[in-house]
N, C-alpha and C. Protein backbone atom coordinates (compact mmCIF):
# COMPACT_ATOMS: atom_id res chain seq x y z
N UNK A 1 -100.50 4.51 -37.09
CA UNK A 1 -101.08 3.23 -37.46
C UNK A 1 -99.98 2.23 -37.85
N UNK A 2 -99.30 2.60 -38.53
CA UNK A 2 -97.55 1.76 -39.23
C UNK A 2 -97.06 0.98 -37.69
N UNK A 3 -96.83 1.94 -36.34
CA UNK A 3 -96.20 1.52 -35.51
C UNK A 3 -97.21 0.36 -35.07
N UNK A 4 -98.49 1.11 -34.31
CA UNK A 4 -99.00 -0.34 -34.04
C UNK A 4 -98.90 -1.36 -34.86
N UNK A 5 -99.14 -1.70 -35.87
CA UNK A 5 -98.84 -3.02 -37.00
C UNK A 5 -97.65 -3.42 -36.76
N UNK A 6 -96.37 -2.52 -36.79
CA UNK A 6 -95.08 -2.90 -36.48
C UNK A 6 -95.20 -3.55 -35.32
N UNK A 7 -95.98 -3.43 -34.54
CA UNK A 7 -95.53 -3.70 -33.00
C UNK A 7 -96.36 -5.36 -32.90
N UNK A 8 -97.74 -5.24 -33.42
CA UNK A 8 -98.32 -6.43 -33.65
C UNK A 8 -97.51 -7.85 -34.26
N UNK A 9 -96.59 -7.54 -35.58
CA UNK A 9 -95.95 -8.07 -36.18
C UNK A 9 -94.89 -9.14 -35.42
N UNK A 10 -94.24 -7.72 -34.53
CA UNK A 10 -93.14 -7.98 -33.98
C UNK A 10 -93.59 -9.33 -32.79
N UNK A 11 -94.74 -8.84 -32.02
CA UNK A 11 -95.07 -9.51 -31.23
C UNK A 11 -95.56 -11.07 -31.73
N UNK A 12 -96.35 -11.35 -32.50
CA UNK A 12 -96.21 -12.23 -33.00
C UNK A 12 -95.19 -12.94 -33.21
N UNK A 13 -94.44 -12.17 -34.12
CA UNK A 13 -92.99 -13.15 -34.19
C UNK A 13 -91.97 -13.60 -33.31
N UNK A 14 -92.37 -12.94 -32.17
CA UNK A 14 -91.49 -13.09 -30.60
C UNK A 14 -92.48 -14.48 -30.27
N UNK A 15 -93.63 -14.84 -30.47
CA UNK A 15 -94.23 -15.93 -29.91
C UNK A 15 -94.13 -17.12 -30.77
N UNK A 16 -94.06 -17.00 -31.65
CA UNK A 16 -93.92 -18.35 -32.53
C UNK A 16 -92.90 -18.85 -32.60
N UNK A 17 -91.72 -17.38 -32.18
CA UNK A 17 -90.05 -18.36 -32.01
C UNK A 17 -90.19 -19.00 -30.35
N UNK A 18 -90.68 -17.65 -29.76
CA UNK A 18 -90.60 -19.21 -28.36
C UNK A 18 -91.32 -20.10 -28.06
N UNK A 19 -92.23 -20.62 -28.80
CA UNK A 19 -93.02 -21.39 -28.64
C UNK A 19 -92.36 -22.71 -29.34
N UNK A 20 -91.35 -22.33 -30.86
CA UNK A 20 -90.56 -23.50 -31.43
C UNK A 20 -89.54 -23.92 -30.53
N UNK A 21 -88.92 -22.81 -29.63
CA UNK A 21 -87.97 -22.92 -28.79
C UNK A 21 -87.77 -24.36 -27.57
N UNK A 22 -89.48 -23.69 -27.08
CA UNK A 22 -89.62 -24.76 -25.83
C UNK A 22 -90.03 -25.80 -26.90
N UNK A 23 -90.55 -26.44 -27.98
CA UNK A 23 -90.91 -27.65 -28.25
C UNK A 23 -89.44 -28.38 -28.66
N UNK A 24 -88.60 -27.39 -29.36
CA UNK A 24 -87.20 -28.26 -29.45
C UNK A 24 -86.52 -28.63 -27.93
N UNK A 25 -86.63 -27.88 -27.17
CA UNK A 25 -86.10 -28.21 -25.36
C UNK A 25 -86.60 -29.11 -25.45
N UNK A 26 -88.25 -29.68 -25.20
CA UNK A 26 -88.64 -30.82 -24.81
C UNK A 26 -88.54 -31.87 -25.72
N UNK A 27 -88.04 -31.62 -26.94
CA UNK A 27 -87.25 -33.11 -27.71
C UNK A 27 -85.57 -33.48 -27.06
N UNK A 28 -85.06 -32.30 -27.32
CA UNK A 28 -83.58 -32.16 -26.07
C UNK A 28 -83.69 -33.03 -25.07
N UNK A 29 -85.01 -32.43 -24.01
CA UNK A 29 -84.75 -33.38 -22.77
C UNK A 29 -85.21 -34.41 -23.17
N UNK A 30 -86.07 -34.92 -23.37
CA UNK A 30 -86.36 -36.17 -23.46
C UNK A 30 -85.73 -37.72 -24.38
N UNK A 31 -84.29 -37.07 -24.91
CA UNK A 31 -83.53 -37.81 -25.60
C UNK A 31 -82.55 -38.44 -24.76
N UNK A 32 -82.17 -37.06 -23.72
CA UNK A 32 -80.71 -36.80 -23.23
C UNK A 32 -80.83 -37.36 -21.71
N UNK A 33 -82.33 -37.39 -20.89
CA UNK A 33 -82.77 -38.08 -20.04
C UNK A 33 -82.15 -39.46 -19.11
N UNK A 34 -81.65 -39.26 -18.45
CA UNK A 34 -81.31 -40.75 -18.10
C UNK A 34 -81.87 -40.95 -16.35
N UNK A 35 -82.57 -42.22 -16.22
CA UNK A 35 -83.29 -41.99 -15.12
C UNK A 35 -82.43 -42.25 -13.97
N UNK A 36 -82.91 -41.67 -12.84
CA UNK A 36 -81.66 -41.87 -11.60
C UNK A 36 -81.01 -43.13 -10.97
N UNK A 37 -81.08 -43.79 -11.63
CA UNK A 37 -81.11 -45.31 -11.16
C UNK A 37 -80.15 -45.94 -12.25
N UNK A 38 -79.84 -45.24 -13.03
CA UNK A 38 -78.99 -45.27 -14.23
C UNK A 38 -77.68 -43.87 -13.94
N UNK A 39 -77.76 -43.51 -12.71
CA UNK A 39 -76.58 -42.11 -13.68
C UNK A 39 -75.51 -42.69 -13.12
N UNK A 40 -74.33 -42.15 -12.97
CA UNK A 40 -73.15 -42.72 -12.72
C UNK A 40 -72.56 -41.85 -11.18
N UNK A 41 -72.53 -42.48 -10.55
CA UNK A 41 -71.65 -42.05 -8.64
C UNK A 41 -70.27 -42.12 -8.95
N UNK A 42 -70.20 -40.78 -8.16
CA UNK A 42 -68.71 -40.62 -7.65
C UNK A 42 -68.16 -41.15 -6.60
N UNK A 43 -67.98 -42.32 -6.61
CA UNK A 43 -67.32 -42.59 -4.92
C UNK A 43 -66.33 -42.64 -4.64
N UNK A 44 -65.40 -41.27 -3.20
CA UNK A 44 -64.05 -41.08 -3.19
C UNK A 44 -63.97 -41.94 -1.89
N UNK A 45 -62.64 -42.51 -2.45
CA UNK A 45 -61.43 -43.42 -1.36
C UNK A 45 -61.98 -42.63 -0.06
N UNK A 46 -61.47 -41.14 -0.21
CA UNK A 46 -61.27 -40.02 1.08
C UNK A 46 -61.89 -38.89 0.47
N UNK A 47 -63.14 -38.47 1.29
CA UNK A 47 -63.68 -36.90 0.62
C UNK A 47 -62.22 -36.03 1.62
N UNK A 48 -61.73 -35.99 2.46
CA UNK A 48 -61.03 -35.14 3.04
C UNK A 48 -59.58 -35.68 3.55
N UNK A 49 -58.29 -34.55 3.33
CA UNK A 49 -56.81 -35.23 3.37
C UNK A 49 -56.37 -33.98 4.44
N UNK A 50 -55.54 -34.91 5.46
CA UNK A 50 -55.26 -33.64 6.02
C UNK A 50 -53.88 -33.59 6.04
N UNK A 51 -53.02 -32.69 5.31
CA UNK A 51 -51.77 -32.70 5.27
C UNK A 51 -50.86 -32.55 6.27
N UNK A 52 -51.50 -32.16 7.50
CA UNK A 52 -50.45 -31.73 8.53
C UNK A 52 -49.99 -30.70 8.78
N UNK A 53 -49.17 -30.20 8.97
CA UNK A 53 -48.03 -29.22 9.09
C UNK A 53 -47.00 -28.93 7.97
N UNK A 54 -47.06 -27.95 7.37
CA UNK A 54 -46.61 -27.25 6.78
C UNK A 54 -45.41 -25.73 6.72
N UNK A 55 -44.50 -25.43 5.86
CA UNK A 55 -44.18 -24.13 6.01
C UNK A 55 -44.63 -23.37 5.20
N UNK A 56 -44.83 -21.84 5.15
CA UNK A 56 -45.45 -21.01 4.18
C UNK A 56 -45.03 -21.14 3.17
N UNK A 57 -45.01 -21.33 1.99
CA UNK A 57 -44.16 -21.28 0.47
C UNK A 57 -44.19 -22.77 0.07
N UNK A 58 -44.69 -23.84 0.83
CA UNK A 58 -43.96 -25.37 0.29
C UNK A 58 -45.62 -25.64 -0.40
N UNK A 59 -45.79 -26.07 -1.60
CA UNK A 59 -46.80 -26.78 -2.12
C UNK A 59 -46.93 -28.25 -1.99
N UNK A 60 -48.40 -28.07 -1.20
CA UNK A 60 -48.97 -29.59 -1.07
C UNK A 60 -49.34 -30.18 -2.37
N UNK A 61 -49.21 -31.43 -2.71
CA UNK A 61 -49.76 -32.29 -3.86
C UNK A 61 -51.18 -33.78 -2.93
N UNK A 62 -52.10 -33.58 -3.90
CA UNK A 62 -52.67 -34.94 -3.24
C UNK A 62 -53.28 -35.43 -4.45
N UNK A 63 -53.62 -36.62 -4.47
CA UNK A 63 -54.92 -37.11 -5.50
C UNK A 63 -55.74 -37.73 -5.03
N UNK A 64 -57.19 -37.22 -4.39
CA UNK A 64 -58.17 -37.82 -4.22
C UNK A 64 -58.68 -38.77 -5.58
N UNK A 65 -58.65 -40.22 -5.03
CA UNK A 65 -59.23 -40.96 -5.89
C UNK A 65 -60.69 -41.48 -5.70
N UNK A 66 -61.27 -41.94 -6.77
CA UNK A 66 -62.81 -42.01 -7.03
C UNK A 66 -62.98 -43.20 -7.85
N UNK A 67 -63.91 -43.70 -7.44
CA UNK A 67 -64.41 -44.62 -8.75
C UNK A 67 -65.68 -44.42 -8.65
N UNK A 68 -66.35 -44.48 -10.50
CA UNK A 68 -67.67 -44.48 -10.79
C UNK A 68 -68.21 -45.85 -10.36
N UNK A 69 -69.03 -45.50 -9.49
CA UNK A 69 -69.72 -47.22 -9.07
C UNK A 69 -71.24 -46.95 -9.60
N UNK A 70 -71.64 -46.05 -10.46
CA UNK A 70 -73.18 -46.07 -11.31
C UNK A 70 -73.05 -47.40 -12.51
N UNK A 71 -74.11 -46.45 -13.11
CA UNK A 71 -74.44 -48.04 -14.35
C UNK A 71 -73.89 -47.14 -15.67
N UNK A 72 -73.50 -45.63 -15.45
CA UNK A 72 -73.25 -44.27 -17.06
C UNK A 72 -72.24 -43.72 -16.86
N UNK A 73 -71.39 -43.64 -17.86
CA UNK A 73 -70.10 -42.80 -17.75
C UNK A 73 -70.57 -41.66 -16.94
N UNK A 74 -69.06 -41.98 -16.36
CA UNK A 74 -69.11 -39.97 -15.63
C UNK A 74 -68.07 -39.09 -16.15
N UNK A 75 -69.02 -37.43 -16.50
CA UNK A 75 -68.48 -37.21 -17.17
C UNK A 75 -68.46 -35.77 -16.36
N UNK A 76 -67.10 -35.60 -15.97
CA UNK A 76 -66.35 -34.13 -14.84
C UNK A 76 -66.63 -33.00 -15.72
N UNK A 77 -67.23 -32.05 -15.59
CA UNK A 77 -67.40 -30.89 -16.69
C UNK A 77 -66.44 -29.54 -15.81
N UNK A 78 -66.20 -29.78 -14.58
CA UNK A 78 -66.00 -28.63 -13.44
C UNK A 78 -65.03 -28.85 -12.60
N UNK A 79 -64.60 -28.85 -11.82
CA UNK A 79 -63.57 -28.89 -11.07
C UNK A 79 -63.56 -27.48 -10.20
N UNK A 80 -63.38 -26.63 -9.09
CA UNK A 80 -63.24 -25.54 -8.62
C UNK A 80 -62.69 -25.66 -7.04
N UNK A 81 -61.94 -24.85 -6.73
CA UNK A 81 -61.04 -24.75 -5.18
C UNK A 81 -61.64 -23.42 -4.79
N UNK A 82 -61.77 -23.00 -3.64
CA UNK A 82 -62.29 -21.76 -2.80
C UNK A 82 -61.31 -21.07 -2.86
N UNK A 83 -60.12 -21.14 -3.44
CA UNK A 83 -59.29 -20.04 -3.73
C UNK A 83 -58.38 -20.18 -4.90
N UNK A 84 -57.82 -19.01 -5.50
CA UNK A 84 -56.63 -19.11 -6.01
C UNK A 84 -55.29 -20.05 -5.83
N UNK A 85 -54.77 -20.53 -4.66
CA UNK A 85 -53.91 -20.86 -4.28
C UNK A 85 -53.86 -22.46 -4.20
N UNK A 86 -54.92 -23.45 -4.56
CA UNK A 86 -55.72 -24.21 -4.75
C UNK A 86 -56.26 -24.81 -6.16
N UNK A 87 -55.54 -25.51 -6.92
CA UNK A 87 -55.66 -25.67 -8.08
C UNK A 87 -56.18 -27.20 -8.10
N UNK A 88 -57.62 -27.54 -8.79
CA UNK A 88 -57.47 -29.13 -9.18
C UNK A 88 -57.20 -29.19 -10.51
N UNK A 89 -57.27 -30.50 -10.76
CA UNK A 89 -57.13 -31.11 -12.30
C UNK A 89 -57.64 -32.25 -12.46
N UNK A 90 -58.99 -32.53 -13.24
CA UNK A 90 -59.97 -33.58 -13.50
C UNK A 90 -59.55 -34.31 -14.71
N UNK A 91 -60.09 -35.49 -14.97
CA UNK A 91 -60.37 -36.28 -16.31
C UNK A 91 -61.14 -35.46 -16.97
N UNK A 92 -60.13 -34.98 -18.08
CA UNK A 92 -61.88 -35.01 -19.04
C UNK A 92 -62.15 -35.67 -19.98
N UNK A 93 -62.17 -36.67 -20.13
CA UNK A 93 -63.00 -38.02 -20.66
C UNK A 93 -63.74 -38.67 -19.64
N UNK A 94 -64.92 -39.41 -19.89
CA UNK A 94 -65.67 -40.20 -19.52
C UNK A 94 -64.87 -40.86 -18.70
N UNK A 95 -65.34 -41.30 -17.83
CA UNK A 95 -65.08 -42.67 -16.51
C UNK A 95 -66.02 -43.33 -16.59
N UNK A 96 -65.74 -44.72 -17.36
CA UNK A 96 -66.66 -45.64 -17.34
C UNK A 96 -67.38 -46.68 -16.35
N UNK A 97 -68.46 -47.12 -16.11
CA UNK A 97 -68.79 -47.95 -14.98
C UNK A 97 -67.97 -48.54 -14.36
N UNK A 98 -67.29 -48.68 -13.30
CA UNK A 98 -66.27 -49.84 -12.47
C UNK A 98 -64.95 -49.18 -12.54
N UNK A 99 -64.79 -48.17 -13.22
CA UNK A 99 -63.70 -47.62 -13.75
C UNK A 99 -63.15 -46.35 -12.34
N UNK A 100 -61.72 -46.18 -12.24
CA UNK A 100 -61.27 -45.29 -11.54
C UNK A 100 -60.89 -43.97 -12.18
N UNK A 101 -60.48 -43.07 -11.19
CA UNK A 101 -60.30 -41.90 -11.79
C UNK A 101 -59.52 -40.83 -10.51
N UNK A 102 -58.74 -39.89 -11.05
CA UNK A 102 -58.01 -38.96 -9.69
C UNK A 102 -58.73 -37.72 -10.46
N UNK A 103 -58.97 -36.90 -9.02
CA UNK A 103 -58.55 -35.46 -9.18
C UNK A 103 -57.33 -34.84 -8.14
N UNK A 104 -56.29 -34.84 -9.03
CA UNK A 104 -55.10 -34.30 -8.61
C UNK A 104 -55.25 -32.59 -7.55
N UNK A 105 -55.13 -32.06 -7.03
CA UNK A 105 -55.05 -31.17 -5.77
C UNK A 105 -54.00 -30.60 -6.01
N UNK A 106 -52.94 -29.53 -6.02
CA UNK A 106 -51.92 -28.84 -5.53
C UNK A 106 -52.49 -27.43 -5.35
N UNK A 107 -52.09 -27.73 -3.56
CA UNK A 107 -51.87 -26.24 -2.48
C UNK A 107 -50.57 -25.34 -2.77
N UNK A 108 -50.63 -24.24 -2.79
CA UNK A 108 -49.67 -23.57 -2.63
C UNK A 108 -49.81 -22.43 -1.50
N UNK A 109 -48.92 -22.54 -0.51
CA UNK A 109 -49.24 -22.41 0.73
C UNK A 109 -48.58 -20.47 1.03
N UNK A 110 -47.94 -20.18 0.05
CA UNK A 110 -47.14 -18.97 0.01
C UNK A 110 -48.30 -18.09 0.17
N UNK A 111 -47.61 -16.94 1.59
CA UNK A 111 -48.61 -15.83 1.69
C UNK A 111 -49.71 -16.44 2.57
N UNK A 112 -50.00 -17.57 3.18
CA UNK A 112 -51.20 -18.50 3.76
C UNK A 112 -50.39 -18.76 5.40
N UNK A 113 -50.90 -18.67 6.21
CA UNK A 113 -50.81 -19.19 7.79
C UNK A 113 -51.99 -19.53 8.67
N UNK A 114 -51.38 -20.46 9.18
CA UNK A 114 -52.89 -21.15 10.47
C UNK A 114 -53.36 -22.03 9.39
N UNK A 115 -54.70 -22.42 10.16
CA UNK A 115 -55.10 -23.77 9.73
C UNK A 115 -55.90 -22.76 8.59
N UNK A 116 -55.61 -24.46 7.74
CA UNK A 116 -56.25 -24.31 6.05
C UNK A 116 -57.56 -25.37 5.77
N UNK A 117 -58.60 -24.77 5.15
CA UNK A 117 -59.37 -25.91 4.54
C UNK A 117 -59.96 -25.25 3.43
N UNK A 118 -59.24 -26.12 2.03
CA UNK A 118 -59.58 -25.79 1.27
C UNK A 118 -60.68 -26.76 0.47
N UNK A 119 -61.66 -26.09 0.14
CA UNK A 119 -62.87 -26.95 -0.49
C UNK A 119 -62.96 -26.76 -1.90
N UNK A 120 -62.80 -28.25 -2.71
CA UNK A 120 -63.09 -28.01 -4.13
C UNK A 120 -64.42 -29.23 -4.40
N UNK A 121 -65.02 -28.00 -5.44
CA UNK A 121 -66.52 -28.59 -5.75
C UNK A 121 -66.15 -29.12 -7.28
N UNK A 122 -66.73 -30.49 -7.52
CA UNK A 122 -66.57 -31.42 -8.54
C UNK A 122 -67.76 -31.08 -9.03
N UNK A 123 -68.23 -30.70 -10.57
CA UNK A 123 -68.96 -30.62 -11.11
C UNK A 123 -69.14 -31.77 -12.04
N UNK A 124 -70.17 -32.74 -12.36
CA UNK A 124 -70.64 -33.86 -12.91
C UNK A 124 -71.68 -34.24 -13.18
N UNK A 125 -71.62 -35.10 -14.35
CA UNK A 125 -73.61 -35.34 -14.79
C UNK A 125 -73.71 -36.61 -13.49
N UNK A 126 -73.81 -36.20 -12.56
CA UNK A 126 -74.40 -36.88 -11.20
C UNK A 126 -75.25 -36.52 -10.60
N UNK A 127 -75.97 -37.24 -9.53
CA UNK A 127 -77.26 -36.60 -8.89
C UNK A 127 -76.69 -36.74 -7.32
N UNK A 128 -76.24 -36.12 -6.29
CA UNK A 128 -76.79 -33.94 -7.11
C UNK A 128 -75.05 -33.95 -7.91
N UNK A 129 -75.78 -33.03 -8.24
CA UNK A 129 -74.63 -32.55 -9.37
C UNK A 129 -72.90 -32.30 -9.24
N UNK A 130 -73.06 -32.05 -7.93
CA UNK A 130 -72.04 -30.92 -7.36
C UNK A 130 -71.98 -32.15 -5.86
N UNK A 131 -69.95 -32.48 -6.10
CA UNK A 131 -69.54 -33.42 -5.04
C UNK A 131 -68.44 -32.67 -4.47
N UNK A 132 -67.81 -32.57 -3.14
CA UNK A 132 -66.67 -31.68 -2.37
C UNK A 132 -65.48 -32.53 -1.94
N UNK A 133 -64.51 -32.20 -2.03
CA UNK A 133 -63.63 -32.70 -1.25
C UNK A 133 -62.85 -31.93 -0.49
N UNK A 134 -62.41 -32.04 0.74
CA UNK A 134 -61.62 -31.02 1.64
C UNK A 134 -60.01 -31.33 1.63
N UNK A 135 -59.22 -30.21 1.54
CA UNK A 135 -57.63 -30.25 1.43
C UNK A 135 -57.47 -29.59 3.00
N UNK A 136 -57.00 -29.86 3.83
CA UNK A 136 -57.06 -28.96 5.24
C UNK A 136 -55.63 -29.41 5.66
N UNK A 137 -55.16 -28.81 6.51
CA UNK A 137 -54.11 -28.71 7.26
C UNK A 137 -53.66 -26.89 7.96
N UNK A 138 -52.15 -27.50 8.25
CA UNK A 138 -51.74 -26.06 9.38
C UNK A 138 -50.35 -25.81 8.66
N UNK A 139 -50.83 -24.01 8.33
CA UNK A 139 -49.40 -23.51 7.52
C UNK A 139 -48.35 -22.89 8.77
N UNK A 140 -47.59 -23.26 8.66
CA UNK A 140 -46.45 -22.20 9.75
C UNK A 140 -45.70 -21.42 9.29
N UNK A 141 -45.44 -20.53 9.54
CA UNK A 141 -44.21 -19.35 9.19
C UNK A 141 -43.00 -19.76 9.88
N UNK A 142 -42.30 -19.64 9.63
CA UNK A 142 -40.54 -19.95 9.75
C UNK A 142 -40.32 -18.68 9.97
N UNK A 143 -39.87 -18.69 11.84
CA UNK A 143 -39.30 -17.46 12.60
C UNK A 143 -38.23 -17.57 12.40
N UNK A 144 -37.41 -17.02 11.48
CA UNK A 144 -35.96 -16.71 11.15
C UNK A 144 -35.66 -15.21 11.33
């Protein structure tokens, strides 16, 4: 008899916390809300750079540039390259309306041959969320 009661108890108290749970979410969203017509765009100079020709070992540098052309700061939470060898580097502060901004790129091409395309996904309070830019080119090996 103890367990069932225990178990009644328990259950109860599993519902009244998630029930406070979702009513604090829906004060959350509805503060933090901003309608789409208000969020802030990423717009790049160049979504894609193509470096050319390359030798194995030499690191590419680029900076895709962007400006927020919305009406709300943009604010980069993410940055990511499809590989290791592929590093970006974002603002992390706000980019204000009208305002510019780089994400810096360096390839490192060591251990890499043939054509390259490397894709990094920009993570941002933007709609959709998630923006790409392509690093591509052709690595060569040096027949010595």
């Amino acid at each position: 008899m103890k367990k069932v009661f225990l178990a009644l108890i328990a259950l109860s108290t599993l519902a009244a916390c998630k029930q406070a749970s979702s009513s604090n979410n829906a004060k959350a969203d509805s503060t933090t809300t901003v309608s789409a017509a208000n969020l802030p765009v990423m717009k790049f100079e160049r979504e894609t750079h193509d470096f050319g020709k390359v030798k194995s070992g030499d690191v590419v540098k680029y900076d895709f540039k962007f400006t927020n052309t919305g009406k709300s700061p943009l604010i980069i939470t993410n940055a990511t390259a499809t590989c290791g060898c592929t590093k970006p580097d974002y603002p992390k502060s706000p980019v204000a309306p009208g305002e510019n901004g780089v994400i810096h790129v360096e390839f490192n091409s060591t251990g890499k041959m043939g054509l390259q395309d490397k894709q990094i996904t920009i993570t941002a309070n933007t709609n959709p969320a998630e923006s790409r830019v392509h690093l591509i080119g052709d690595v060569t090996v040096d027949s010595k």
